[in-house]
Each structure stands twice: as C-alpha cells, then as structure tokens.
PDB file of N, CA and C in Angstrom:
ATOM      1  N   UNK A   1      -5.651   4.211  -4.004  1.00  0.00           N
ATOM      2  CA  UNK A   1      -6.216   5.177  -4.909  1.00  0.00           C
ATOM      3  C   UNK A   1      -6.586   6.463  -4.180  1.00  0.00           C
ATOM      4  N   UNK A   2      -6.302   6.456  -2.483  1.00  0.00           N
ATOM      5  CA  UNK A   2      -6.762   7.780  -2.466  1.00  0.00           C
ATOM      6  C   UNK A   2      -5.577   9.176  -2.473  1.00  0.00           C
ATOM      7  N   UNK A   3      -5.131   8.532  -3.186  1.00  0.00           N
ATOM      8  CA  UNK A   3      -3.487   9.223  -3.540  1.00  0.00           C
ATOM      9  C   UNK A   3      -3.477  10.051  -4.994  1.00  0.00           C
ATOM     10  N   UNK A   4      -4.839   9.859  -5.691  1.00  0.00           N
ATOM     11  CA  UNK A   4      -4.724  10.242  -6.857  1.00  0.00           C
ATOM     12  C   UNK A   4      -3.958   9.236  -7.903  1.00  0.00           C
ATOM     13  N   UNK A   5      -4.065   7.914  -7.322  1.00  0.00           N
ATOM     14  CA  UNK A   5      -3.638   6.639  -8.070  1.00  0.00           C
ATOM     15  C   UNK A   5      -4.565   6.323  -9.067  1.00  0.00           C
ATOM     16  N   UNK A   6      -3.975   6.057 -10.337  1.00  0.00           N
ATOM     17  CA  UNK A   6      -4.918   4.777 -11.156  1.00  0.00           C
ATOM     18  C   UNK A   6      -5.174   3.524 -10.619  1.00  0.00           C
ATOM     19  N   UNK A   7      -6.668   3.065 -11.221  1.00  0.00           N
ATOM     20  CA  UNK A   7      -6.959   1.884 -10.731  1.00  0.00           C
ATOM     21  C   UNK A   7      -6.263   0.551 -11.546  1.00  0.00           C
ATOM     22  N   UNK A   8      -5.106   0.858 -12.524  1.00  0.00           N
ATOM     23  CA  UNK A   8      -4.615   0.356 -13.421  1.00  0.00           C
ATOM     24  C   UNK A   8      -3.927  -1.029 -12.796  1.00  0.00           C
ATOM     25  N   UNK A   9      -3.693  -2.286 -13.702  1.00  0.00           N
ATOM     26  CA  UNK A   9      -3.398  -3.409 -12.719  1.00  0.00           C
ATOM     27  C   UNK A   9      -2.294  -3.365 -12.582  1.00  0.00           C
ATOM     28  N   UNK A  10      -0.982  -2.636 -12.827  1.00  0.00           N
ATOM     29  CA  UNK A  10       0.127  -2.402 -12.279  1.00  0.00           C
ATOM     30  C   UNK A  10       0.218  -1.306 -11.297  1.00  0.00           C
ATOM     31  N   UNK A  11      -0.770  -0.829 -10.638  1.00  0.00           N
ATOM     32  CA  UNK A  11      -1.153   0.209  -9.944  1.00  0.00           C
ATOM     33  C   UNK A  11      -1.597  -0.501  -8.188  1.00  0.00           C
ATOM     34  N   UNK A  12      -2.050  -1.439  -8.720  1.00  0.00           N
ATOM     35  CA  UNK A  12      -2.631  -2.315  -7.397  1.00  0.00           C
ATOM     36  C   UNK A  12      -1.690  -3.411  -6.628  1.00  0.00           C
ATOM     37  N   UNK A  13      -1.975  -3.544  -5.720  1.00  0.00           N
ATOM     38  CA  UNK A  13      -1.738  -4.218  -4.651  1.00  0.00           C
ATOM     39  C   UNK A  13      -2.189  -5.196  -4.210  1.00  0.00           C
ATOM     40  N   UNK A  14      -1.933  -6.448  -3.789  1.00  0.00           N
ATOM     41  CA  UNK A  14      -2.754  -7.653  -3.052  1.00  0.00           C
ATOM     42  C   UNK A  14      -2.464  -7.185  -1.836  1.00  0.00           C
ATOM     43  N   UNK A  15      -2.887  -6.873  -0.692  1.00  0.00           N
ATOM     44  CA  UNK A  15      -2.749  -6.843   0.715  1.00  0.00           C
ATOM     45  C   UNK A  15      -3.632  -7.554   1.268  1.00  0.00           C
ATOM     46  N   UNK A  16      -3.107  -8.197   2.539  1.00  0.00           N
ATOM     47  CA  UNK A  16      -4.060  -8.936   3.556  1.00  0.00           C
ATOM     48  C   UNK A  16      -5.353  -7.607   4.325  1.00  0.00           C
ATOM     49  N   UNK A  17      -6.206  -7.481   5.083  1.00  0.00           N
ATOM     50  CA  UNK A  17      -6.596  -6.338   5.567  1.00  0.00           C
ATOM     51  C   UNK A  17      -5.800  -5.860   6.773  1.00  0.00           C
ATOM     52  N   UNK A  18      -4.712  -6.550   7.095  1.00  0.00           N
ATOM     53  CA  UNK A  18      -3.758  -6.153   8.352  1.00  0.00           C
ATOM     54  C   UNK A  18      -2.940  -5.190   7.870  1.00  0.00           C
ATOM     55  N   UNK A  19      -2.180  -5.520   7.249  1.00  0.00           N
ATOM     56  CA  UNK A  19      -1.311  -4.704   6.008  1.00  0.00           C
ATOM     57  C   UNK A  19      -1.765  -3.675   5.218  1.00  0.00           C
ATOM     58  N   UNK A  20      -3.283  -3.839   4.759  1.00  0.00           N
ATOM     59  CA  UNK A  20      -3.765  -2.550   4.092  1.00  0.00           C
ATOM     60  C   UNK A  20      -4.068  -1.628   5.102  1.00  0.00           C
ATOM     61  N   UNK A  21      -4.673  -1.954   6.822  1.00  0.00           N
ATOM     62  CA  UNK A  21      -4.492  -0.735   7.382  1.00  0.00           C
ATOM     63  C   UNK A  21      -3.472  -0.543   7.928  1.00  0.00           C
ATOM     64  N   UNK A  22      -2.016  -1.117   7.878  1.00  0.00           N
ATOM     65  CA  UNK A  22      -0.697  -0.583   8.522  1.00  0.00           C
ATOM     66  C   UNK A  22      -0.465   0.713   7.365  1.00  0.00           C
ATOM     67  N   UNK A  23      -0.522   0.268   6.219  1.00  0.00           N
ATOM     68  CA  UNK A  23      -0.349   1.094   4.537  1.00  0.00           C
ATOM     69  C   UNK A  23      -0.749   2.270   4.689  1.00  0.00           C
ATOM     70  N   UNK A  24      -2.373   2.040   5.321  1.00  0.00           N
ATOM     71  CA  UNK A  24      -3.198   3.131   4.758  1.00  0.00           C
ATOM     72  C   UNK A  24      -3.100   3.950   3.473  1.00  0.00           C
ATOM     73  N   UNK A  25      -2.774   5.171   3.363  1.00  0.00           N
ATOM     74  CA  UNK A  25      -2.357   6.150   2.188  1.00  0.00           C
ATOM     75  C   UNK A  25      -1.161   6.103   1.860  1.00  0.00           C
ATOM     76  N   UNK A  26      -0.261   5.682   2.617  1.00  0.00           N
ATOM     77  CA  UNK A  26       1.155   6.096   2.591  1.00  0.00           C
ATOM     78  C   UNK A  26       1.910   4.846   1.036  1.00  0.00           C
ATOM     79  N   UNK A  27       2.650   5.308   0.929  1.00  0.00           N
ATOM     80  CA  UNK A  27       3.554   4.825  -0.057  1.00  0.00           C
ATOM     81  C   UNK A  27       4.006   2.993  -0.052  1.00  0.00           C
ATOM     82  N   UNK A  28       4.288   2.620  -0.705  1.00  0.00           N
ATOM     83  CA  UNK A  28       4.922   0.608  -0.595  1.00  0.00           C
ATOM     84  C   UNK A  28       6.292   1.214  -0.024  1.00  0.00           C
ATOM     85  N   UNK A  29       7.335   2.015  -0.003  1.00  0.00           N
ATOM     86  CA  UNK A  29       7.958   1.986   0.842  1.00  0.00           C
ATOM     87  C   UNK A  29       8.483   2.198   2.141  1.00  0.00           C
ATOM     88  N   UNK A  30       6.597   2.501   2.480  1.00  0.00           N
ATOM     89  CA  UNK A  30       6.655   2.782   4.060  1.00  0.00           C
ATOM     90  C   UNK A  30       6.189   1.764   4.385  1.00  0.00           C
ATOM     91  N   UNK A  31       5.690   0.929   3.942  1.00  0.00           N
ATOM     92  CA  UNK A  31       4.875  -0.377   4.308  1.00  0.00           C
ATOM     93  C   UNK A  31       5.746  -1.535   4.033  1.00  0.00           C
ATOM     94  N   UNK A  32       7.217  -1.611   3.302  1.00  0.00           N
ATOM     95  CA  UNK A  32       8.243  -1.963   3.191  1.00  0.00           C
ATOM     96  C   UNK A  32       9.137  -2.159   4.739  1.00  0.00           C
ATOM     97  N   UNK A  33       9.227  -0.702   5.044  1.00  0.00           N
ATOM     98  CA  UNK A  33       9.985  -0.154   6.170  1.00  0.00           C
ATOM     99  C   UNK A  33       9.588  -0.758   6.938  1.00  0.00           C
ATOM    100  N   UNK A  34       8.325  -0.677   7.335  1.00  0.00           N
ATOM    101  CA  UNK A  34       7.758  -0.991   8.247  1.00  0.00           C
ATOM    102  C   UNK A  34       7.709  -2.726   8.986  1.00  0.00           C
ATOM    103  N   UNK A  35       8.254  -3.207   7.726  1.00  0.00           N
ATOM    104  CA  UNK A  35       7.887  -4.935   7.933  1.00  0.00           C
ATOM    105  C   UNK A  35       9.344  -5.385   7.788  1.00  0.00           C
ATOM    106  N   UNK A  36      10.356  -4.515   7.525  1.00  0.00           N
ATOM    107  CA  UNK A  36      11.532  -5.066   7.756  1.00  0.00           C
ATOM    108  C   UNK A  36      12.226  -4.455   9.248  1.00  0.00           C
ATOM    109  N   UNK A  37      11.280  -3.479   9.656  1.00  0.00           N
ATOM    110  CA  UNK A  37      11.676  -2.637  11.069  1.00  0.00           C
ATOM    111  C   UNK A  37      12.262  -3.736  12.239  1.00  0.00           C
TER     112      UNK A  37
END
C-alpha cells in the first residue's frame, strides 16, 4: 500500500516477512524475478 494501493482483498498479498522485505515497494514482478533468478 505504499504505492498508492487499495487495501482491497484482491489487492493483498500473503508474504512470509523474508519476502515482504526482498518486495519492499516494488511490484510482484520484481519479487517474481527475483525468486526465479
């Protein structure tokens, strides 16, 4: 949400807290990238 996201439930994410700070702000397809790297 600090993207100017809704808190809407197709808006959200389950992440572990490892994964939410690899994510941080950035997009699901950098956090995609990142785990198939």
């Amino acid at each position: 949400m600090t993207r100017c996201g809704t808190d809407h439930l197709g808006n959200l994410q389950l992440l572990c807290s490892n994964c939410n700070r690899v994510k941080g702000n950035r997009g699901q397809d950098y956090l995609i990238a990142k785990q198939t790297a």
